[in-house]
C-alpha atoms as a PDB file:
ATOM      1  CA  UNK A   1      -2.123   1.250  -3.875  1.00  0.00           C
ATOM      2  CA  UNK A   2      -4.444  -0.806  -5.756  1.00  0.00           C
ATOM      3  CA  UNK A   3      -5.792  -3.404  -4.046  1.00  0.00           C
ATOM      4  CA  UNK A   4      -9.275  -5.442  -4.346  1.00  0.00           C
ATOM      5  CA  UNK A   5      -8.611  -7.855  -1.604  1.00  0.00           C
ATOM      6  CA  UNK A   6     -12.031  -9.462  -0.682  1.00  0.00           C
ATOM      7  CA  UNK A   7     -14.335  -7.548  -2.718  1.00  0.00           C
ATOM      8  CA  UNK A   8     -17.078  -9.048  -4.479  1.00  0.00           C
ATOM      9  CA  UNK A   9     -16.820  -7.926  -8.395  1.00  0.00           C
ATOM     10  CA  UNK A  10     -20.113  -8.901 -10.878  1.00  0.00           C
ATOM     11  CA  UNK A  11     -18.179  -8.782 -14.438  1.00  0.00           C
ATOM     12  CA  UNK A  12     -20.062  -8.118 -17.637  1.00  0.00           C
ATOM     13  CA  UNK A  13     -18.659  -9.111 -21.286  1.00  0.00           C
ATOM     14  CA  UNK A  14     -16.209 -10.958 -19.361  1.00  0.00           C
ATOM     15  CA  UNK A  15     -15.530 -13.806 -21.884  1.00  0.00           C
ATOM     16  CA  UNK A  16     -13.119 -11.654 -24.228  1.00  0.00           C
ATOM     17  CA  UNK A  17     -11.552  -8.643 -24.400  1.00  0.00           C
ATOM     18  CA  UNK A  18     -11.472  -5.932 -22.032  1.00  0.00           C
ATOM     19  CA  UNK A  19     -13.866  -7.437 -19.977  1.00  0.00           C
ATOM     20  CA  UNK A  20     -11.691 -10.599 -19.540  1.00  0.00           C
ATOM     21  CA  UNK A  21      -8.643  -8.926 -19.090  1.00  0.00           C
ATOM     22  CA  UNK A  22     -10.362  -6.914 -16.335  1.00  0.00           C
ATOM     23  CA  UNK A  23     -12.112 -10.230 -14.677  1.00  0.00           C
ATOM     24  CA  UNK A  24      -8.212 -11.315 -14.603  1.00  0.00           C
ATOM     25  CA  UNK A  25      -6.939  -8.035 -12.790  1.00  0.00           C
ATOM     26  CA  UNK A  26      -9.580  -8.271 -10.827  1.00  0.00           C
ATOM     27  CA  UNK A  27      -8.751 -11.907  -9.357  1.00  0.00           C
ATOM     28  CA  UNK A  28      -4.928 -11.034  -8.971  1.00  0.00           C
ATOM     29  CA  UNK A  29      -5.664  -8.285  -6.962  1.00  0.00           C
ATOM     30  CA  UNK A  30      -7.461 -10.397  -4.815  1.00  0.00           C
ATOM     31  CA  UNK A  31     -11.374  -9.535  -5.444  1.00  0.00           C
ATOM     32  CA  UNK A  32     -13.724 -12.672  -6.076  1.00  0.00           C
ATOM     33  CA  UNK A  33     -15.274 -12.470  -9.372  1.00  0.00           C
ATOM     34  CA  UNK A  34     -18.393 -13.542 -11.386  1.00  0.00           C
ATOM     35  CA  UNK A  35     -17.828 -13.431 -15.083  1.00  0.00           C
ATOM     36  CA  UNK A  36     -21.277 -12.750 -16.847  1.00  0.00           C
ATOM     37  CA  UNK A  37     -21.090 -13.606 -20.761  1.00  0.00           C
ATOM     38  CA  UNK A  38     -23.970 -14.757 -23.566  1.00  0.00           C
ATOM     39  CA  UNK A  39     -20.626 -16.845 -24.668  1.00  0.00           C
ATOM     40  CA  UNK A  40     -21.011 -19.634 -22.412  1.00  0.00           C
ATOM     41  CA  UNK A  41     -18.005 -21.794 -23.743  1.00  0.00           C
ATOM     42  CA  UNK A  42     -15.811 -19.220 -23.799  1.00  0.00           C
ATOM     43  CA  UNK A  43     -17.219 -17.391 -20.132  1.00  0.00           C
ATOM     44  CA  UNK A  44     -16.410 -20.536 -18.796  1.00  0.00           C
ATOM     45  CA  UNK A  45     -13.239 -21.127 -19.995  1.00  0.00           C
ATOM     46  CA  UNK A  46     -12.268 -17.914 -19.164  1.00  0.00           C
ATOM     47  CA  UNK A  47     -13.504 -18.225 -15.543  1.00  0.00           C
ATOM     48  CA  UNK A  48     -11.207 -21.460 -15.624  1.00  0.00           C
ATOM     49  CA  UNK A  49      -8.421 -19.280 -16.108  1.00  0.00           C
ATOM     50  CA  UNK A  50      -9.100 -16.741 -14.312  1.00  0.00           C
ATOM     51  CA  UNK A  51     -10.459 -18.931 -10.656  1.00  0.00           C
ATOM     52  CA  UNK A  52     -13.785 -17.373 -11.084  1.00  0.00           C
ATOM     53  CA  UNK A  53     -17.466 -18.212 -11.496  1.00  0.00           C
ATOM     54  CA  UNK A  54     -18.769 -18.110 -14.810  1.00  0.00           C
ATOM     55  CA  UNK A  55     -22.574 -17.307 -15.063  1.00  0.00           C
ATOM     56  CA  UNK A  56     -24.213 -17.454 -18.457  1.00  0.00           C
ATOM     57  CA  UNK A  57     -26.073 -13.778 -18.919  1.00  0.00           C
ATOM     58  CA  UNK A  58     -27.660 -11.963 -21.747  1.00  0.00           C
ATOM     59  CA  UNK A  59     -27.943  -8.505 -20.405  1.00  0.00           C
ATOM     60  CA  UNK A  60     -30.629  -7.499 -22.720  1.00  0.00           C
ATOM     61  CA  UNK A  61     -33.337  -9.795 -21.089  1.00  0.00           C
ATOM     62  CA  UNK A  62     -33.653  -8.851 -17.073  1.00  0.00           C
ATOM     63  CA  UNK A  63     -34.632 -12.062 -16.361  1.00  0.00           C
ATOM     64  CA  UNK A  64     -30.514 -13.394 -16.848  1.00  0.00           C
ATOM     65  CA  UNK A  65     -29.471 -10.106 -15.540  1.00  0.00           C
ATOM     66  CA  UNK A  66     -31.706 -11.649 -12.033  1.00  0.00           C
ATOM     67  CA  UNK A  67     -30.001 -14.484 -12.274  1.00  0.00           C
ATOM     68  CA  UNK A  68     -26.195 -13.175 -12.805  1.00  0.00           C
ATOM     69  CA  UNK A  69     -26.711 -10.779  -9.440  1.00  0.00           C
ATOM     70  CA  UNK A  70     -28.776 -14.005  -7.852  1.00  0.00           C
ATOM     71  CA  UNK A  71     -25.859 -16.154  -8.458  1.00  0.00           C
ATOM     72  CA  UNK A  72     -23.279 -13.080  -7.077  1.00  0.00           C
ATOM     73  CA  UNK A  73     -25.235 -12.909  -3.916  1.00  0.00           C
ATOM     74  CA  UNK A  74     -25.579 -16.750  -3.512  1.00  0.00           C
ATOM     75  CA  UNK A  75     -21.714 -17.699  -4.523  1.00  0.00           C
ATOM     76  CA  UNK A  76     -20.103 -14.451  -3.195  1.00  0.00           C
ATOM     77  CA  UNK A  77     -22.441 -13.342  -0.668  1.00  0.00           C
ATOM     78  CA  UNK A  78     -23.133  -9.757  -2.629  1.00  0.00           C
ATOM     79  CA  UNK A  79     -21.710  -7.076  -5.108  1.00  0.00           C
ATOM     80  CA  UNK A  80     -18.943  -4.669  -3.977  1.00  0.00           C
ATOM     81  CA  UNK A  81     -18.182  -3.563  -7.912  1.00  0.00           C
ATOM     82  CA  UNK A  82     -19.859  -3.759 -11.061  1.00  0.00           C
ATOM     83  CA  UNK A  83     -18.386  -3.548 -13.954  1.00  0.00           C
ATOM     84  CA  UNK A  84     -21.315  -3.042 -16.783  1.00  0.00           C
ATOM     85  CA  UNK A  85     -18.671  -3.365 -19.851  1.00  0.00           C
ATOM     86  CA  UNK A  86     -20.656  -5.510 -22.201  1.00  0.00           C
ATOM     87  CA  UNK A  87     -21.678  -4.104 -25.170  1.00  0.00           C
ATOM     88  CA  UNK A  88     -22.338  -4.106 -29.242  1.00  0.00           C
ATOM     89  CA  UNK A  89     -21.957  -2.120 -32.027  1.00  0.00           C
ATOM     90  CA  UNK A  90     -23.976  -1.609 -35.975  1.00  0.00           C
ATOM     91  CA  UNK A  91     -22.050   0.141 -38.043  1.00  0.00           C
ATOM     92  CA  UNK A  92     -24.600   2.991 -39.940  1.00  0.00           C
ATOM     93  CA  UNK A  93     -26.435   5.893 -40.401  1.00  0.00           C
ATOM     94  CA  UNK A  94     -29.531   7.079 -39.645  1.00  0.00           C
ATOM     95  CA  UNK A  95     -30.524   6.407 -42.952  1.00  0.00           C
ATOM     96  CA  UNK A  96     -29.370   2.765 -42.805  1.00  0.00           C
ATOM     97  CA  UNK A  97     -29.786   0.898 -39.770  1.00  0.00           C
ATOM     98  CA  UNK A  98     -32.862  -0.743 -38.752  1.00  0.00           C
ATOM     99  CA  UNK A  99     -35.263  -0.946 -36.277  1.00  0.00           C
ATOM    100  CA  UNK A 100     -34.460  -4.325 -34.896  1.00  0.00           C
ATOM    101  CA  UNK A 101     -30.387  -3.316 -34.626  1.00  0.00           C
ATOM    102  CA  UNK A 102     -30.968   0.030 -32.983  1.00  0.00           C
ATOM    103  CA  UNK A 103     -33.185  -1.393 -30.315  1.00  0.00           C
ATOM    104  CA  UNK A 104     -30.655  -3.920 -29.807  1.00  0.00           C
ATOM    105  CA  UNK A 105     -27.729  -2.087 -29.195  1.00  0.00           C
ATOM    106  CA  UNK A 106     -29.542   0.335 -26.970  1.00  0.00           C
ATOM    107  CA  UNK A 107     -30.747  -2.896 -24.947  1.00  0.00           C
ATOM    108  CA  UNK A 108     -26.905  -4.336 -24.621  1.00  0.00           C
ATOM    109  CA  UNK A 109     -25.396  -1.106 -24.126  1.00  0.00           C
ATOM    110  CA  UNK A 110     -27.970   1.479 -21.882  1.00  0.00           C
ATOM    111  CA  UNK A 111     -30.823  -0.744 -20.563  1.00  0.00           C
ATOM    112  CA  UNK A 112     -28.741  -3.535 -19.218  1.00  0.00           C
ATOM    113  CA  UNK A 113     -26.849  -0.750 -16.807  1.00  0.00           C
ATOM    114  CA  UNK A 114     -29.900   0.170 -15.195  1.00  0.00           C
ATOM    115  CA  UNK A 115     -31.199  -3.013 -15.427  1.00  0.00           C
ATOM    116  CA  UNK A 116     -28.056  -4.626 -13.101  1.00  0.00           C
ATOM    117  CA  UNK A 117     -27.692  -1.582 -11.708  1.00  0.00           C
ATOM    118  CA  UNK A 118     -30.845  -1.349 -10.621  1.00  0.00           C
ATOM    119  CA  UNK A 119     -30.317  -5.036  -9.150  1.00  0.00           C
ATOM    120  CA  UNK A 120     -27.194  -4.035  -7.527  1.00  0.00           C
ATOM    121  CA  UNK A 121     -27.569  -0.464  -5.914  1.00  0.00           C
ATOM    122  CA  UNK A 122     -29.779  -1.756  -2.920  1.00  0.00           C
ATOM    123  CA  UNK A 123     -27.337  -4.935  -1.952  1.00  0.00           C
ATOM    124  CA  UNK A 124     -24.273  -2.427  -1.935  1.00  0.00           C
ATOM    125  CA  UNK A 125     -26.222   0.187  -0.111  1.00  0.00           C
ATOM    126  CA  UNK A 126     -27.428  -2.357   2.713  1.00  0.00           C
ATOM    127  CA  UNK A 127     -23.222  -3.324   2.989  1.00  0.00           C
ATOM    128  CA  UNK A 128     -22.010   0.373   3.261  1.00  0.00           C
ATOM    129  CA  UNK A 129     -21.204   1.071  -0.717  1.00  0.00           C
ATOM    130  CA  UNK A 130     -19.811  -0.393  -3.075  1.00  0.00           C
ATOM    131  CA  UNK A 131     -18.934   1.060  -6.570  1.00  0.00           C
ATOM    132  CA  UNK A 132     -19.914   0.793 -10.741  1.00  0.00           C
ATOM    133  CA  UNK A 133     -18.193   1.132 -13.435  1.00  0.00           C
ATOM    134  CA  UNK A 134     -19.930   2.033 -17.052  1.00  0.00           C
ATOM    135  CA  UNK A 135     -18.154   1.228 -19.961  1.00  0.00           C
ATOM    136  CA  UNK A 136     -18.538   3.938 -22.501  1.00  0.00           C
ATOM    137  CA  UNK A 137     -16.549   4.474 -25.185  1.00  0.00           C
ATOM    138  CA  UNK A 138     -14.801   7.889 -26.932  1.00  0.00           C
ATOM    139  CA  UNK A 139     -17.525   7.995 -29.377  1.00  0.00           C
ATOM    140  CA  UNK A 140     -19.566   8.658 -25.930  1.00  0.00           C
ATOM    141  CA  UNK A 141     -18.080  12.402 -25.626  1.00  0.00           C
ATOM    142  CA  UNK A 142     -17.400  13.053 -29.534  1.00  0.00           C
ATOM    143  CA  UNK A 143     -19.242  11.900 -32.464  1.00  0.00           C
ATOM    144  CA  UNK A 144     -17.985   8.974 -35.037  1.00  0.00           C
ATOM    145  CA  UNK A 145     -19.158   8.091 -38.813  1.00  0.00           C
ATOM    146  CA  UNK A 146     -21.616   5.285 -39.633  1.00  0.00           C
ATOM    147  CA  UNK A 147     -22.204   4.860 -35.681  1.00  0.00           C
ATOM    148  CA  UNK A 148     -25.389   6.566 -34.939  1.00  0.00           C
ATOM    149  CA  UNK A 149     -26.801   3.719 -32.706  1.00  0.00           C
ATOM    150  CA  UNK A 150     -23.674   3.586 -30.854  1.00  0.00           C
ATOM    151  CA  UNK A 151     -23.034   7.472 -30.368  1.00  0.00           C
ATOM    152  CA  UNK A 152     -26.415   7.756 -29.312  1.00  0.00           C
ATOM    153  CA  UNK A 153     -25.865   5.002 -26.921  1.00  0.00           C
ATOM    154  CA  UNK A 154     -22.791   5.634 -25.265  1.00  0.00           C
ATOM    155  CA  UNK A 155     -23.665   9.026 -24.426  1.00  0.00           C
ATOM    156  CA  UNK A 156     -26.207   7.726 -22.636  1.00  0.00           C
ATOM    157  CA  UNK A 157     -23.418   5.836 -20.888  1.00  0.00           C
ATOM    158  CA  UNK A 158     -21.712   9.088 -19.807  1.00  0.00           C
ATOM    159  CA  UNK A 159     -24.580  11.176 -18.569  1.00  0.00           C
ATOM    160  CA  UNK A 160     -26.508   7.865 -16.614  1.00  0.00           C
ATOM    161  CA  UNK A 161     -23.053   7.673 -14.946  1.00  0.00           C
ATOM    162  CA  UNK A 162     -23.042  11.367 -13.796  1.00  0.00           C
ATOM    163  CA  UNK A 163     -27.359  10.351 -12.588  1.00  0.00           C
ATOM    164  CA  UNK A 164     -25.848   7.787 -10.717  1.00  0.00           C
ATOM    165  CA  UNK A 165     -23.488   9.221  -9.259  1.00  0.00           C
ATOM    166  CA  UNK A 166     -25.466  11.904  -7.945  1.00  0.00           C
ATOM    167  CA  UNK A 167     -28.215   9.917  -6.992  1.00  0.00           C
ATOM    168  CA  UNK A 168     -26.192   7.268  -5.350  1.00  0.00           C
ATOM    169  CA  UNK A 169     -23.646   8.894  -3.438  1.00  0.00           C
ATOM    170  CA  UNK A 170     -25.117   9.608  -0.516  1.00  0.00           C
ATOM    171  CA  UNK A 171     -25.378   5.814  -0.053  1.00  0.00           C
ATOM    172  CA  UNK A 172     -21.305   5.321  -0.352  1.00  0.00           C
ATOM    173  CA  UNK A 173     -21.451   4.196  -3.929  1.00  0.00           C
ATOM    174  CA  UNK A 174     -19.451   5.783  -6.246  1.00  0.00           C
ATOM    175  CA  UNK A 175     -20.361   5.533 -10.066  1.00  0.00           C
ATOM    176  CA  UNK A 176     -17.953   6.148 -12.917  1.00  0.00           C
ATOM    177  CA  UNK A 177     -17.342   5.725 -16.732  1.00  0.00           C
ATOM    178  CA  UNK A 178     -14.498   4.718 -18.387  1.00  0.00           C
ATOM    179  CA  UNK A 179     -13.975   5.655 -22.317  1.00  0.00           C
ATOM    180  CA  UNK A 180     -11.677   3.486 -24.298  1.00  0.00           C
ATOM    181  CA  UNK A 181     -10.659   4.417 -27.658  1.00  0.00           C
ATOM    182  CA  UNK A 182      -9.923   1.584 -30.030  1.00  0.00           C
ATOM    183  CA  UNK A 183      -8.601  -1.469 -28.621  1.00  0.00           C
ATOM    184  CA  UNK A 184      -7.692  -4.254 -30.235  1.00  0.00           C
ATOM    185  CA  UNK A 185     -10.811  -6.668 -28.977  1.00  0.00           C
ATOM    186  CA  UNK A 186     -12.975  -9.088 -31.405  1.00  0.00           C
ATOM    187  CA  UNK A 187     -15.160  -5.548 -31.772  1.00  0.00           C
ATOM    188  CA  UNK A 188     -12.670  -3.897 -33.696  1.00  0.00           C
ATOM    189  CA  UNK A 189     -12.686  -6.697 -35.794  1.00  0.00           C
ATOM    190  CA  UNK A 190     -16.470  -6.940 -36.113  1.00  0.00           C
ATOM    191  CA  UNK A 191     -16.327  -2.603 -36.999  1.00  0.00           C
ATOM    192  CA  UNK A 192     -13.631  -3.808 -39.973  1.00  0.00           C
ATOM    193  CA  UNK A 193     -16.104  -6.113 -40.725  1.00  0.00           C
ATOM    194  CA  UNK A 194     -19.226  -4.578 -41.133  1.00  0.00           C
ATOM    195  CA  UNK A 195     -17.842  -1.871 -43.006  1.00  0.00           C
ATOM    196  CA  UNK A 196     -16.286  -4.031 -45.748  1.00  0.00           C
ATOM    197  CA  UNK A 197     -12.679  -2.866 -44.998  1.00  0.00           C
ATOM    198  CA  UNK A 198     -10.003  -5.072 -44.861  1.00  0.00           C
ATOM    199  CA  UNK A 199      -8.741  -5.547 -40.923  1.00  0.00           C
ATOM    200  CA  UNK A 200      -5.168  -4.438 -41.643  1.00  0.00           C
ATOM    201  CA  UNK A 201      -5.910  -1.165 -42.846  1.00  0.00           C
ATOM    202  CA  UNK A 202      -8.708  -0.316 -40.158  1.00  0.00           C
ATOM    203  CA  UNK A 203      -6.384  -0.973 -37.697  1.00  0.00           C
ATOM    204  CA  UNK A 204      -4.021   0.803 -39.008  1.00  0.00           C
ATOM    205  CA  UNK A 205      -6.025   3.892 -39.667  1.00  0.00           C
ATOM    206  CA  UNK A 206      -7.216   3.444 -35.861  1.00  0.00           C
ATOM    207  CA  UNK A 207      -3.697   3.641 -34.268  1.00  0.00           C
ATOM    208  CA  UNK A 208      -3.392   7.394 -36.184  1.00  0.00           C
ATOM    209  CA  UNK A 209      -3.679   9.133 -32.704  1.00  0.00           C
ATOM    210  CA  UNK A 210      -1.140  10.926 -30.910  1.00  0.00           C
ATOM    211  CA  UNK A 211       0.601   7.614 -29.187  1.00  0.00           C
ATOM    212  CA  UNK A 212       0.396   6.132 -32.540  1.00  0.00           C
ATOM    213  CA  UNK A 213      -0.767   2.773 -31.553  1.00  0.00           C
ATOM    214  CA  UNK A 214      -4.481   1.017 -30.931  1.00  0.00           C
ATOM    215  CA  UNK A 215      -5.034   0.183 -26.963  1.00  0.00           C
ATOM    216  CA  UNK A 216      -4.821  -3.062 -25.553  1.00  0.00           C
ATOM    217  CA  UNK A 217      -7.774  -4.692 -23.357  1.00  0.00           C
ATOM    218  CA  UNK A 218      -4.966  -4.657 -20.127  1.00  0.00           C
ATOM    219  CA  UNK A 219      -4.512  -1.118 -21.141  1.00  0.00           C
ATOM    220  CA  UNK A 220      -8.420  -0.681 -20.124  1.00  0.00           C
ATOM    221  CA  UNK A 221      -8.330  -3.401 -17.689  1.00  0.00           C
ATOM    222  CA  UNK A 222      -5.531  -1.264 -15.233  1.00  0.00           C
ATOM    223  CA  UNK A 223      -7.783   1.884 -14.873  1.00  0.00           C
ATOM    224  CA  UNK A 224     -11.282   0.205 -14.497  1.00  0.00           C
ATOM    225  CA  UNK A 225      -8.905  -1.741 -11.899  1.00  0.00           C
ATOM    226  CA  UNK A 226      -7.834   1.613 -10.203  1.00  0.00           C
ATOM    227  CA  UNK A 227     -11.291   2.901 -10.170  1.00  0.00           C
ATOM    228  CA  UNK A 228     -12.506   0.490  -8.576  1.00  0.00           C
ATOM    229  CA  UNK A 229     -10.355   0.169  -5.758  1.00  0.00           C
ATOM    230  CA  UNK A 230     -10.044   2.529  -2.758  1.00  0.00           C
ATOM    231  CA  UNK A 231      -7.133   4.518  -4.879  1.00  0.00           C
ATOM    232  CA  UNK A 232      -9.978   6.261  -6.833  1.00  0.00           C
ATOM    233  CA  UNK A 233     -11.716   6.467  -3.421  1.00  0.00           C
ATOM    234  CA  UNK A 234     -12.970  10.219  -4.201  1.00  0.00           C
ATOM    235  CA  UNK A 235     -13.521   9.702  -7.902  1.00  0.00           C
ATOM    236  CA  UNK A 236     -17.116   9.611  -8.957  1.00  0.00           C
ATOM    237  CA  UNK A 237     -18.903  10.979 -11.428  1.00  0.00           C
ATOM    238  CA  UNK A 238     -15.924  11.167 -13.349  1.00  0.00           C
ATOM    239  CA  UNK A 239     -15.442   9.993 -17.238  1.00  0.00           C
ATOM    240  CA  UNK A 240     -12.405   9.144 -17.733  1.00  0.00           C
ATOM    241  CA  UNK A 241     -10.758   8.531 -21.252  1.00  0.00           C
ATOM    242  CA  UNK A 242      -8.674   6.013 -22.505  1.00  0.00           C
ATOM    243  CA  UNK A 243      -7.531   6.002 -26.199  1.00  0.00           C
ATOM    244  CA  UNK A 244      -3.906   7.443 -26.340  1.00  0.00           C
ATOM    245  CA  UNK A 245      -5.351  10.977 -26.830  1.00  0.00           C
ATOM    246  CA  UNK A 246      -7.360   9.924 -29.721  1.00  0.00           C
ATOM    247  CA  UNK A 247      -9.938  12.540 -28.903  1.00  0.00           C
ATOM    248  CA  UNK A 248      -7.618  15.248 -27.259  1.00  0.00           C
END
């Protein structure tokens, strides 16, 4: 039932992780896809592998968001689904983190989906729809310790997808958000990181959920897939978890 023969897909963080294994799904189900990545040796490799079209982007400055749906429109001829997945995190509390970080991750993580969004909405309109998908996260719907930055921004995530939805739907172009839990990407790594803990025993304490194991990025990769296709072809609005019931 899942099928993305001929669409067009725009593909942010695509150079590792989820949004690499989704890029990959993506092109084996037959959609066309345009990986967007600040990691330009490892975008393009993974375009290689994948038969995409690697465009270097770094979705906090519009200008390369311009250019990543510019080069979507000129390569593929437009955007049937967007997939806004990349995104950072700073470990800290309110007390800790700076100025400089929090305006960063709310640049990578909320203004970059309107930004491309934004970009997007009025090409998939003037085809007949198309569809988005926001990558939040679980700490979008619950809270989580030393994350204030990214709590505060993925919660943005969820409730811009529920906007868009509404706003959007009349035009055929359904908008949805789906939440991973930990998954075993180069961010969990980065988390062990900048809390000082060694990566063994954060990952460890991260599988401690109900299917007693962390997620993998194909694990995220098959419902963003399934969302985006005509399967989930009354499914908008929707946030839709993925962590192994970590926050059931």
């Amino acid at each position: 039932m899942i099928d993305l023969q001929g669409k067009r897909a725009l593909v942010t963080g695509a150079a590792s992780g989820i949004g690499r294994a989704t890029a990959a799904l993506f092109a084996e189900l037959g959609a066309r896809v345009l990986l967007a990545d600040v990691d330009a040796e490892r975008g393009e490799q993974a375009a290689k592998d994948v038969g995409g079209v690697f465009v270097r982007c770094d979705v906090s400055r519009r200008a390369d968001c311009e250019e990543a749906v510019r080069t979507a429109v000129s390569e593929f001829g437009g955007v049937d689904v967007l997939f806004n997945n990349a995104g950072i995190i700073r470990r800290s509390t309110v007390c800790e983190i700076t100025d400089d970080d929090w305006d960063l991750v709310m640049a990578v993580n909320v203004r970059a989906i309107m930004v491309l969004s934004g970009l997007v909405v009025p090409l998939m309109a003037a085809n007949g729809g198309g569809v988005i998908v926001n990558t939040g996260s679980g700490w979008g719907v619950k809270g989580g310790a030393r994350a204030i930055s990214y709590c505060a921004s993925k919660g943005a995530v969820v409730n811009m997808t529920r906007a868009m939805a509404i706003d959007h739907g009349p035009d055929n172009i359904r908008v949805v958000c789906v939440c991973p839990g930990d998954t075993n990407t180069g961010m969990l790594a980065e988390e062990a990181r900048q809390l000082g803990e060694s990566a063994d025993a954060f990952y460890a304490d991260a599988a401690d959920r109900p299917l007693g194991r962390i997620g993998t990025p194909q694990d995220i990769a098959r419902t963003v897939a399934f969302l985006a296709s005509d399967a989930a072809a009354f499914v908008s609005g929707a946030v839709v978890t993925v962590d192994g019931a970590g926050t059931a």
